[in-house]
PDB file of N, CA and C in Angstrom:
ATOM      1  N   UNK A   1       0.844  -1.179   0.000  1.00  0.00           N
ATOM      2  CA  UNK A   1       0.000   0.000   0.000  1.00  0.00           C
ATOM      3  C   UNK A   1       0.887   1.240   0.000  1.00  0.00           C
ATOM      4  N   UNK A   2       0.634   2.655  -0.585  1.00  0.00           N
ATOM      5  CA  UNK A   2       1.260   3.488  -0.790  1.00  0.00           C
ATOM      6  C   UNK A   2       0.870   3.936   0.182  1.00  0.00           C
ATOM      7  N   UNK A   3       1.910   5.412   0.552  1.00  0.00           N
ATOM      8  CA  UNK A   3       1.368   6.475   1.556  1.00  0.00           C
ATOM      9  C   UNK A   3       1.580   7.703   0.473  1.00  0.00           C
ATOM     10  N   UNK A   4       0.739   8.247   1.119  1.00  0.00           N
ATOM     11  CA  UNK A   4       0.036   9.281   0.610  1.00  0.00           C
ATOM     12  C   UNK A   4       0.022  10.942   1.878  1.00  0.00           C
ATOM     13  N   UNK A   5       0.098  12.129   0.978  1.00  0.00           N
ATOM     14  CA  UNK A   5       0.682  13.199   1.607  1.00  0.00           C
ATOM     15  C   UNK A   5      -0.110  14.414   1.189  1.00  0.00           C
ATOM     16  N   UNK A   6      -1.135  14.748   2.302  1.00  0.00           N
ATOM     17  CA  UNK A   6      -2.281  15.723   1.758  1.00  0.00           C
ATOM     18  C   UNK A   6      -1.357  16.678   2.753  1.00  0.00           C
ATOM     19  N   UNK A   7      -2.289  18.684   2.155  1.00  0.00           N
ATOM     20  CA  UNK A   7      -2.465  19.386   3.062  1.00  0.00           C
ATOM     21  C   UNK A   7      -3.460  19.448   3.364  1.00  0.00           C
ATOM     22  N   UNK A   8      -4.173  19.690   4.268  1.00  0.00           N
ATOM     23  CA  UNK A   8      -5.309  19.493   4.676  1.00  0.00           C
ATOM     24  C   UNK A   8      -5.311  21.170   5.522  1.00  0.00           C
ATOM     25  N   UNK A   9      -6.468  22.098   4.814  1.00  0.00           N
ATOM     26  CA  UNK A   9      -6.928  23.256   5.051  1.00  0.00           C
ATOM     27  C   UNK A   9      -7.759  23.495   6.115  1.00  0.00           C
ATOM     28  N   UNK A  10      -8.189  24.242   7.009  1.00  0.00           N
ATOM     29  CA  UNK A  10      -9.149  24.790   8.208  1.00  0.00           C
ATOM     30  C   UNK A  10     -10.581  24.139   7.751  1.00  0.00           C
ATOM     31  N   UNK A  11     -11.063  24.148   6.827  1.00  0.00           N
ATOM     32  CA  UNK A  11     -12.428  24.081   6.680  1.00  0.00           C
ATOM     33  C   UNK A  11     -12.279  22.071   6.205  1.00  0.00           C
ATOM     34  N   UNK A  12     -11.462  21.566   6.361  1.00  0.00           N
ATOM     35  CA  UNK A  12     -11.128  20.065   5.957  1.00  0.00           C
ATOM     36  C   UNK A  12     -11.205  19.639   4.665  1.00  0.00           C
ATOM     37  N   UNK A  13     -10.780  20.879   3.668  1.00  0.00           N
ATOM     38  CA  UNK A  13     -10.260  20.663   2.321  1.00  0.00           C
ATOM     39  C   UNK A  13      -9.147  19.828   2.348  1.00  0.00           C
ATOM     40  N   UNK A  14      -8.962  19.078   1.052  1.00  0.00           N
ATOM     41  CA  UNK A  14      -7.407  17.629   1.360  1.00  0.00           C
ATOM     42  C   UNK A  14      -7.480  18.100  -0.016  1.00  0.00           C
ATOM     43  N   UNK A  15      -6.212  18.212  -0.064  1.00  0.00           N
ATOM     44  CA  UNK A  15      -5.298  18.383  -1.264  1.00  0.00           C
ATOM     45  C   UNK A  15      -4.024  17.014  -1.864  1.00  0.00           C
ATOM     46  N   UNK A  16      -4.103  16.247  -2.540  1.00  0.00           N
ATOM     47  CA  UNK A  16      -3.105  15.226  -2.579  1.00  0.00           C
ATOM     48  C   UNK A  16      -1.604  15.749  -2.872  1.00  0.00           C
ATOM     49  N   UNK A  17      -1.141  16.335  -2.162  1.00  0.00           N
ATOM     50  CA  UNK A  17       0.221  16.303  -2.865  1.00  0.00           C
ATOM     51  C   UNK A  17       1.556  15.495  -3.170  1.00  0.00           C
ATOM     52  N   UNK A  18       1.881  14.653  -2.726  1.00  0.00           N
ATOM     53  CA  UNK A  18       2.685  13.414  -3.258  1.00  0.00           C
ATOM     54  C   UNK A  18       2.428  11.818  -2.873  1.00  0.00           C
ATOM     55  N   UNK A  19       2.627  11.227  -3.493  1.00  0.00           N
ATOM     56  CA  UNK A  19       2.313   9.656  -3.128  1.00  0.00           C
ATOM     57  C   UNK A  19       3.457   8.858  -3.106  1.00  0.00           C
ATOM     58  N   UNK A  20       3.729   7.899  -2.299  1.00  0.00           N
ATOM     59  CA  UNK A  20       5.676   7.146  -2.379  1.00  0.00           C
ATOM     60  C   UNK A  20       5.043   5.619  -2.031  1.00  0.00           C
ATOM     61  N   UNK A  21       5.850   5.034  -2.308  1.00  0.00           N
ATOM     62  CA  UNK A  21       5.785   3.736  -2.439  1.00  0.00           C
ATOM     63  C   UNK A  21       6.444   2.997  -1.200  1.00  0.00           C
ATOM     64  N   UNK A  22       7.468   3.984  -0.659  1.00  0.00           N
ATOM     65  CA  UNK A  22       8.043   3.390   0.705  1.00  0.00           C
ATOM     66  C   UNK A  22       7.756   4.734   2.008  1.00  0.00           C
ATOM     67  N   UNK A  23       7.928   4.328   2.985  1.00  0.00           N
ATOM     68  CA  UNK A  23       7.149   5.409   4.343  1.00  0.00           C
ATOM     69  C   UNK A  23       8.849   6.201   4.174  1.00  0.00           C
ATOM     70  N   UNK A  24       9.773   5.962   4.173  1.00  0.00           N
ATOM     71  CA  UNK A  24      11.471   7.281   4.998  1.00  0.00           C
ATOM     72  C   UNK A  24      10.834   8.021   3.463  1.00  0.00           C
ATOM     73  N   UNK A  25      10.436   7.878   2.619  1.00  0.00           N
ATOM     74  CA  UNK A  25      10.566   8.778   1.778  1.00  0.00           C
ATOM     75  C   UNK A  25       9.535   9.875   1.698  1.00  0.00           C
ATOM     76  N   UNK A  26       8.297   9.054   2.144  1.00  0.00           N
ATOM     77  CA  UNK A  26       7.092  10.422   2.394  1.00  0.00           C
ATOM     78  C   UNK A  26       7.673  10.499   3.896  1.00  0.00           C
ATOM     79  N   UNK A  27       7.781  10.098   4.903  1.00  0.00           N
ATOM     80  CA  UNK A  27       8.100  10.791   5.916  1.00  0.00           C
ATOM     81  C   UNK A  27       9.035  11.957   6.094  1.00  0.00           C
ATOM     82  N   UNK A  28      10.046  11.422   5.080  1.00  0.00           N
ATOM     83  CA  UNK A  28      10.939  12.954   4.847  1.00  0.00           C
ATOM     84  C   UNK A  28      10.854  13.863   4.151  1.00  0.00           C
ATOM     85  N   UNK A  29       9.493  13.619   3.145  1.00  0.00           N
ATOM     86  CA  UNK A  29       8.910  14.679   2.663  1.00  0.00           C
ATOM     87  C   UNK A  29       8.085  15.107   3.320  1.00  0.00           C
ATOM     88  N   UNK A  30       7.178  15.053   4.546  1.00  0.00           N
ATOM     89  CA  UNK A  30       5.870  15.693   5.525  1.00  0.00           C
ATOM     90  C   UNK A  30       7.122  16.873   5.960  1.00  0.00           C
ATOM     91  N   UNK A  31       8.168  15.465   6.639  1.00  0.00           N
ATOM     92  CA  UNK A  31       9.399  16.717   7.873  1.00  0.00           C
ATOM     93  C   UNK A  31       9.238  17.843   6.995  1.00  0.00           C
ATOM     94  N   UNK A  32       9.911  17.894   5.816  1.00  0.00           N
ATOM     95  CA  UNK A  32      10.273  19.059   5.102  1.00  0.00           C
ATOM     96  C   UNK A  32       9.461  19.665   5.010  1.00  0.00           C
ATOM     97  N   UNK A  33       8.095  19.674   4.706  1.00  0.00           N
ATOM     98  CA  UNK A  33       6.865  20.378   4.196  1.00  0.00           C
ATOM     99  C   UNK A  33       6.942  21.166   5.567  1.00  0.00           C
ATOM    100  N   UNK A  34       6.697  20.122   6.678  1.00  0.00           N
ATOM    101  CA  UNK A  34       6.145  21.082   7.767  1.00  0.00           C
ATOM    102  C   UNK A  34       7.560  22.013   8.420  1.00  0.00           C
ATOM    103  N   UNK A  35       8.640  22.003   8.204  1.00  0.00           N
ATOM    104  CA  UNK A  35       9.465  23.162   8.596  1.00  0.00           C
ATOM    105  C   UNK A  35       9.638  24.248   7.282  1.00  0.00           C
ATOM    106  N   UNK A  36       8.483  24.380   6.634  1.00  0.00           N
ATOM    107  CA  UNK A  36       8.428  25.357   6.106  1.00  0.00           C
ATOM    108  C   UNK A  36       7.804  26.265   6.501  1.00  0.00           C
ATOM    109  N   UNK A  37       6.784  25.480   6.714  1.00  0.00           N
ATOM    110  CA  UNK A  37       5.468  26.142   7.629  1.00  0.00           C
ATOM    111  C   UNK A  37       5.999  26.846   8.716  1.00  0.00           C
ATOM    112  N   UNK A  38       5.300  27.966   8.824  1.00  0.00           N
ATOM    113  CA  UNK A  38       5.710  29.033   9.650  1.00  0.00           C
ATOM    114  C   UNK A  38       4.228  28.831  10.509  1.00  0.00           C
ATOM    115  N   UNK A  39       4.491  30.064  11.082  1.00  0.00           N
ATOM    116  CA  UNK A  39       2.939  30.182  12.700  1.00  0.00           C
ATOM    117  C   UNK A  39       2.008  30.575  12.020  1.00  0.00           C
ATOM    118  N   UNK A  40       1.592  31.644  11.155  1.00  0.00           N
ATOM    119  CA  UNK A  40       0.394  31.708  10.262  1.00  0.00           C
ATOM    120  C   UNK A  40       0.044  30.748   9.467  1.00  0.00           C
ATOM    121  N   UNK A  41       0.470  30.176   9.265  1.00  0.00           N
ATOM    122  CA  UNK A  41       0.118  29.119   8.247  1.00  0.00           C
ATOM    123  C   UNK A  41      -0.934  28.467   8.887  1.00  0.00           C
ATOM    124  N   UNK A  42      -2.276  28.518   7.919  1.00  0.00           N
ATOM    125  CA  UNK A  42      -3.467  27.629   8.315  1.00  0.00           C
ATOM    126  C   UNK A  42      -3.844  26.360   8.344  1.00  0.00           C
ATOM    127  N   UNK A  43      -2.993  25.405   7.209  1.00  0.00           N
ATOM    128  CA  UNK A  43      -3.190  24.547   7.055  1.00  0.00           C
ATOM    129  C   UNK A  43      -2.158  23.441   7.290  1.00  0.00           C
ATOM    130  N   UNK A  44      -2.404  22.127   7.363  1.00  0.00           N
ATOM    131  CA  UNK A  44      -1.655  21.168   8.231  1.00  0.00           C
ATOM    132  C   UNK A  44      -1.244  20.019   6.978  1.00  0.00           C
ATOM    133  N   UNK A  45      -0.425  19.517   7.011  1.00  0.00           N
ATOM    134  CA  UNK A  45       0.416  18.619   6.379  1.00  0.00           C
ATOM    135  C   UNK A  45       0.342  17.167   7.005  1.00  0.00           C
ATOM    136  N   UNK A  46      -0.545  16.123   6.339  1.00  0.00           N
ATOM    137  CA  UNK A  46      -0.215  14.973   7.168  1.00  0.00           C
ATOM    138  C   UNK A  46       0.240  13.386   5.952  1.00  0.00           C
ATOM    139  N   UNK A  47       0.459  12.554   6.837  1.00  0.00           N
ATOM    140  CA  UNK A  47       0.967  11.172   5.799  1.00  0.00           C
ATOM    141  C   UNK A  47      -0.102  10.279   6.252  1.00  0.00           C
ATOM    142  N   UNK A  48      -0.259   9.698   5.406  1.00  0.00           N
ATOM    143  CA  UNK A  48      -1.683   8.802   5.698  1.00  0.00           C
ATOM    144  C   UNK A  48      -1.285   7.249   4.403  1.00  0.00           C
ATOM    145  N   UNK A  49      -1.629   6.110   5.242  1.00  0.00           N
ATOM    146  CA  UNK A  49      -1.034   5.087   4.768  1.00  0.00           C
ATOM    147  C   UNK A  49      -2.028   4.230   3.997  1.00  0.00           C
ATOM    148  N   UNK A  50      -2.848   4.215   2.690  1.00  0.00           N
ATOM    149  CA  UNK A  50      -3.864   3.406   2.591  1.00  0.00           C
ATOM    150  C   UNK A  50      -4.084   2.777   1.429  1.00  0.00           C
ATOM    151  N   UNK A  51      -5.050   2.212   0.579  1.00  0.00           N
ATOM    152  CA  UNK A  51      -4.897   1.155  -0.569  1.00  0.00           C
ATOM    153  C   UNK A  51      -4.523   2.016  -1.658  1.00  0.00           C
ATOM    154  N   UNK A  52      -5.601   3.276  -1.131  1.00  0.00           N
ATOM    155  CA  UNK A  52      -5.600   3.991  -2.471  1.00  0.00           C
ATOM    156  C   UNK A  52      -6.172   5.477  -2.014  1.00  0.00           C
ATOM    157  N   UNK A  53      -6.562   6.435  -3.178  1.00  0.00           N
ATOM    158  CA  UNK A  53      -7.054   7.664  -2.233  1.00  0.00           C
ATOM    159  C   UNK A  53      -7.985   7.991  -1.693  1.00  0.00           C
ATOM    160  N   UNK A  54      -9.174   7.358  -2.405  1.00  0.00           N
ATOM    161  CA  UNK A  54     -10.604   7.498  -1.607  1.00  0.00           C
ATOM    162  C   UNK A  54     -10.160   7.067  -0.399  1.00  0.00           C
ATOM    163  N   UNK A  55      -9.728   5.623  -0.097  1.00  0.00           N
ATOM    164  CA  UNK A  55      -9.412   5.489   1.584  1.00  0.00           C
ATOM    165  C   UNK A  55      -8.879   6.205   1.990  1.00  0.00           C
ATOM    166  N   UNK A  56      -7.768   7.217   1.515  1.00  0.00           N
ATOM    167  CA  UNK A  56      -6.901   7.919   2.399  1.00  0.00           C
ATOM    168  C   UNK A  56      -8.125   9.101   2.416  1.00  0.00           C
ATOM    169  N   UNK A  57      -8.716   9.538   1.744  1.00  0.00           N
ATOM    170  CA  UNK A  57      -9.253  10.777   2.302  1.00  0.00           C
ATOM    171  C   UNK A  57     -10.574  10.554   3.172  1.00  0.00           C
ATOM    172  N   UNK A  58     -11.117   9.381   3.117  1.00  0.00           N
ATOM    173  CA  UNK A  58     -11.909   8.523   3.444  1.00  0.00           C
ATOM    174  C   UNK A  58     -11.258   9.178   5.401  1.00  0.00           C
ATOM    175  N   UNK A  59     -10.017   7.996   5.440  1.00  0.00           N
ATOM    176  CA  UNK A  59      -9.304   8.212   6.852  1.00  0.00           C
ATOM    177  C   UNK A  59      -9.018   9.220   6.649  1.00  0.00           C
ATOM    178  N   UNK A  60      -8.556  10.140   6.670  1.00  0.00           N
ATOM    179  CA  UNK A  60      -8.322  11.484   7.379  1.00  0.00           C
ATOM    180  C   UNK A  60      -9.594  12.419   7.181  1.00  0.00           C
ATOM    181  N   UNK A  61     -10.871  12.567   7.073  1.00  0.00           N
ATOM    182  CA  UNK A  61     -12.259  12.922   7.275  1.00  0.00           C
ATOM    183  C   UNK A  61     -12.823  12.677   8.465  1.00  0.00           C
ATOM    184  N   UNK A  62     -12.934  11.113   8.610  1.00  0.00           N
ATOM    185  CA  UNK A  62     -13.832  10.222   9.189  1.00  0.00           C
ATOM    186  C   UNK A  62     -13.965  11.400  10.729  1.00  0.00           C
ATOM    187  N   UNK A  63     -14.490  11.455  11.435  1.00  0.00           N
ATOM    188  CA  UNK A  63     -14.457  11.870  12.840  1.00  0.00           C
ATOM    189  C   UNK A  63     -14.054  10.255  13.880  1.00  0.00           C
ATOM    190  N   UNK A  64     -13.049  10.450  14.592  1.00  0.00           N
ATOM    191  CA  UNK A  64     -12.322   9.605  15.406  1.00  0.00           C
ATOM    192  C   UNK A  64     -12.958  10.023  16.901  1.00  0.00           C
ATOM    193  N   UNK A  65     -13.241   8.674  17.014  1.00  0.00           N
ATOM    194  CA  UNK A  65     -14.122   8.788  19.446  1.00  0.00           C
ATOM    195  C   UNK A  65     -12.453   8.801  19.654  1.00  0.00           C
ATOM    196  N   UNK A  66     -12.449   9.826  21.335  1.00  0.00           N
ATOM    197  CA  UNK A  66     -11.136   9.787  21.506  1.00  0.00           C
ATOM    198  C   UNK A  66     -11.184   8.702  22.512  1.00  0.00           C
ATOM    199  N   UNK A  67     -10.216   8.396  22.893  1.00  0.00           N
ATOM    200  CA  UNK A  67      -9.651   7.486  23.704  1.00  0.00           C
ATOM    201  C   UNK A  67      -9.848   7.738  25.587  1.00  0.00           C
ATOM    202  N   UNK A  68     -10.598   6.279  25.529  1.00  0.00           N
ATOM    203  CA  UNK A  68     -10.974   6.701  27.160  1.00  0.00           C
ATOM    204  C   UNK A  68     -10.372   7.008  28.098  1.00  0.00           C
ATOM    205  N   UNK A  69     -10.589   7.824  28.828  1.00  0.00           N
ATOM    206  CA  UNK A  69      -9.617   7.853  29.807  1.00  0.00           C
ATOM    207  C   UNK A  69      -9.007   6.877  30.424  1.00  0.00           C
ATOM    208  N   UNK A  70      -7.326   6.956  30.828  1.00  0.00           N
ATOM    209  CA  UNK A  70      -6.736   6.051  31.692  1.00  0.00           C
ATOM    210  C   UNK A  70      -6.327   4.809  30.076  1.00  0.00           C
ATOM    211  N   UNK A  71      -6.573   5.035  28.847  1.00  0.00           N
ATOM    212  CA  UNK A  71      -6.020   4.097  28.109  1.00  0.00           C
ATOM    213  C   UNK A  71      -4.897   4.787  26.918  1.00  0.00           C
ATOM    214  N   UNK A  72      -3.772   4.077  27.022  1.00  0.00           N
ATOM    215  CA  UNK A  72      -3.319   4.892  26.530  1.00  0.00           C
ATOM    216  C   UNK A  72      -2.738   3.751  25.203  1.00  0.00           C
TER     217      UNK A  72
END
């Protein structure tokens, strides 16, 4: 499965911007993205690991229950 590398905007716009075939290589492309990013910057940079893109935007949409207390 590829990973996959959205920005993802305030209002939960996803933008695809690169896809890699192995994780050190999108992971060292998020690092980089996000030390560009300065403090104004609105929107967030994430890596998301899935078959294809509907799933990936699929997972990073979905609303997540947080985690009960005391489980970590």
């Amino acid at each position: 499965m590829p990973y996959f590398v959205y920005k993802i905007a305030p209002d939960k716009k996803l933008e695809l911007l690169d896809e890699y075939p192995g994780y050190r290589e999108a992971r060292d492309n998020v690092r980089d993205r996000r030390k560009e990013l300065d403090e104004n910057t609105e929107h967030t940079v994430r890596l998301i690991h899935a078959k294809h893109t509907e799933e990936a935007e699929r997972l990073l949409t979905d609303k997540r229950e947080p985690r009960p207390m005391g489980e970590e």
